[in-house]
C-alpha atoms as a PDB file:
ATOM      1  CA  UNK A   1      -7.120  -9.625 -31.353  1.00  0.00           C
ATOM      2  CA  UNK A   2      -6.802  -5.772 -32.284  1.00  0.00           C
ATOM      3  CA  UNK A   3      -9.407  -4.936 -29.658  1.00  0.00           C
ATOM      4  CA  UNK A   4      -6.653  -6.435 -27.413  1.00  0.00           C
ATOM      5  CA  UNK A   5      -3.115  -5.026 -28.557  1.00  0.00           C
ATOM      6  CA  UNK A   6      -5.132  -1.771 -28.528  1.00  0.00           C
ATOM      7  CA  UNK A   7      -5.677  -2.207 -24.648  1.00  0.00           C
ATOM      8  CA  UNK A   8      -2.410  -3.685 -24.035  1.00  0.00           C
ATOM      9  CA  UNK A   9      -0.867  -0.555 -25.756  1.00  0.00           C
ATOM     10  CA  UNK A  10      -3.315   1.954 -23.498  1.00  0.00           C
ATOM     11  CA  UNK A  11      -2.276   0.008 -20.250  1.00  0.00           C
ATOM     12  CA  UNK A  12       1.261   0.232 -21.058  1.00  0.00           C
ATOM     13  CA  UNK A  13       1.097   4.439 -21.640  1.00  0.00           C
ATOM     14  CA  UNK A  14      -0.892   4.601 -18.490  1.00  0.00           C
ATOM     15  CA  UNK A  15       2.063   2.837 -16.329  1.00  0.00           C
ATOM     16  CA  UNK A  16       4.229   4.700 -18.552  1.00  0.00           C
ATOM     17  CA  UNK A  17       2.547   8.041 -17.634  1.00  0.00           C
ATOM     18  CA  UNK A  18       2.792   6.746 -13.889  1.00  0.00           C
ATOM     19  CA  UNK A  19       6.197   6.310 -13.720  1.00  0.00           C
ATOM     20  CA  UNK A  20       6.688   9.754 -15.141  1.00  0.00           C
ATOM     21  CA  UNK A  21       4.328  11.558 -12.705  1.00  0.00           C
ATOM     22  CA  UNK A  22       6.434   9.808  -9.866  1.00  0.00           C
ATOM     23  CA  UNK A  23       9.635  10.831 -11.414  1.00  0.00           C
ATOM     24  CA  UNK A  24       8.297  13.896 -11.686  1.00  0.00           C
ATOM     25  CA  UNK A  25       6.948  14.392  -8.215  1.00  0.00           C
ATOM     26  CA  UNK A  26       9.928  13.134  -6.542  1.00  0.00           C
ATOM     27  CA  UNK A  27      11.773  15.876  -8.784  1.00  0.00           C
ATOM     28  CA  UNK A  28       9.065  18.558  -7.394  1.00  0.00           C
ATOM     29  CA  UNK A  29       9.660  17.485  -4.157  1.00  0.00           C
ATOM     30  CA  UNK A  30      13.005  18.084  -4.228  1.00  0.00           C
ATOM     31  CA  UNK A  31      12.470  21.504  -5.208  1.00  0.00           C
ATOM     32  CA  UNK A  32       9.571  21.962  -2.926  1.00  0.00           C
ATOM     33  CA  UNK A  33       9.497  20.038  -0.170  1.00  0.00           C
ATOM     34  CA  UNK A  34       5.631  19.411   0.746  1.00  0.00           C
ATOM     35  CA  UNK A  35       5.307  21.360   3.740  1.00  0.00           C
ATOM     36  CA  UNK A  36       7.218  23.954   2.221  1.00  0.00           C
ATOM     37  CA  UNK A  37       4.974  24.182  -1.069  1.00  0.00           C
ATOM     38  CA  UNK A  38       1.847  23.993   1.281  1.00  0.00           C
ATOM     39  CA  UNK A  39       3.109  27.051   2.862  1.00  0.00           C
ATOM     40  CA  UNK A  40       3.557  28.802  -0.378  1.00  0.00           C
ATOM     41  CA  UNK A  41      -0.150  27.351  -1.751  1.00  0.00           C
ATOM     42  CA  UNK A  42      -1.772  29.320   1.321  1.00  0.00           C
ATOM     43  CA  UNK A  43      -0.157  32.122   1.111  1.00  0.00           C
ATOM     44  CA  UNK A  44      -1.090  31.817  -2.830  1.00  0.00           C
ATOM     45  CA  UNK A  45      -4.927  30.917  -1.486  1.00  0.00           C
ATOM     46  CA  UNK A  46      -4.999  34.588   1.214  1.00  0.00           C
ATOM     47  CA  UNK A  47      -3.412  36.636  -1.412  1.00  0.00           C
ATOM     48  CA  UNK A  48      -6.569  35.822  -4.145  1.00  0.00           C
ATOM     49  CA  UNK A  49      -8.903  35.957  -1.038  1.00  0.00           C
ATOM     50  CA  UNK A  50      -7.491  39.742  -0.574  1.00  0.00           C
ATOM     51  CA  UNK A  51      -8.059  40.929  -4.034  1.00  0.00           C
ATOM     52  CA  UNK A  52     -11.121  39.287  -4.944  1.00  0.00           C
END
């Protein structure tokens, strides 16, 4: 019975941590759309390729 409230509680923080992470990415999209934040992860990429 414990075995199974204590998987019951870790299923319900793992949809709880979904929910957050698509909350959270539709926030981050907002702010950077994806093409836009691909953009700015290349240049990001180049610039490390030029210094290193």
């Amino acid at each position: 019975m414990n075995e199974e409230i204590n998987k019951l509680q870790s299923d319900v923080h793992l949809y709880e941590d979904y929910i957050n992470s698509i909350q959270f990415l539709e926030e981050f999209d907002g702010i950077f759309p994806a093409k836009q934040l691909g953009t700015i992860t290349q240049d990001i990429i180049d610039d490390i390729k030029e210094t290193h």
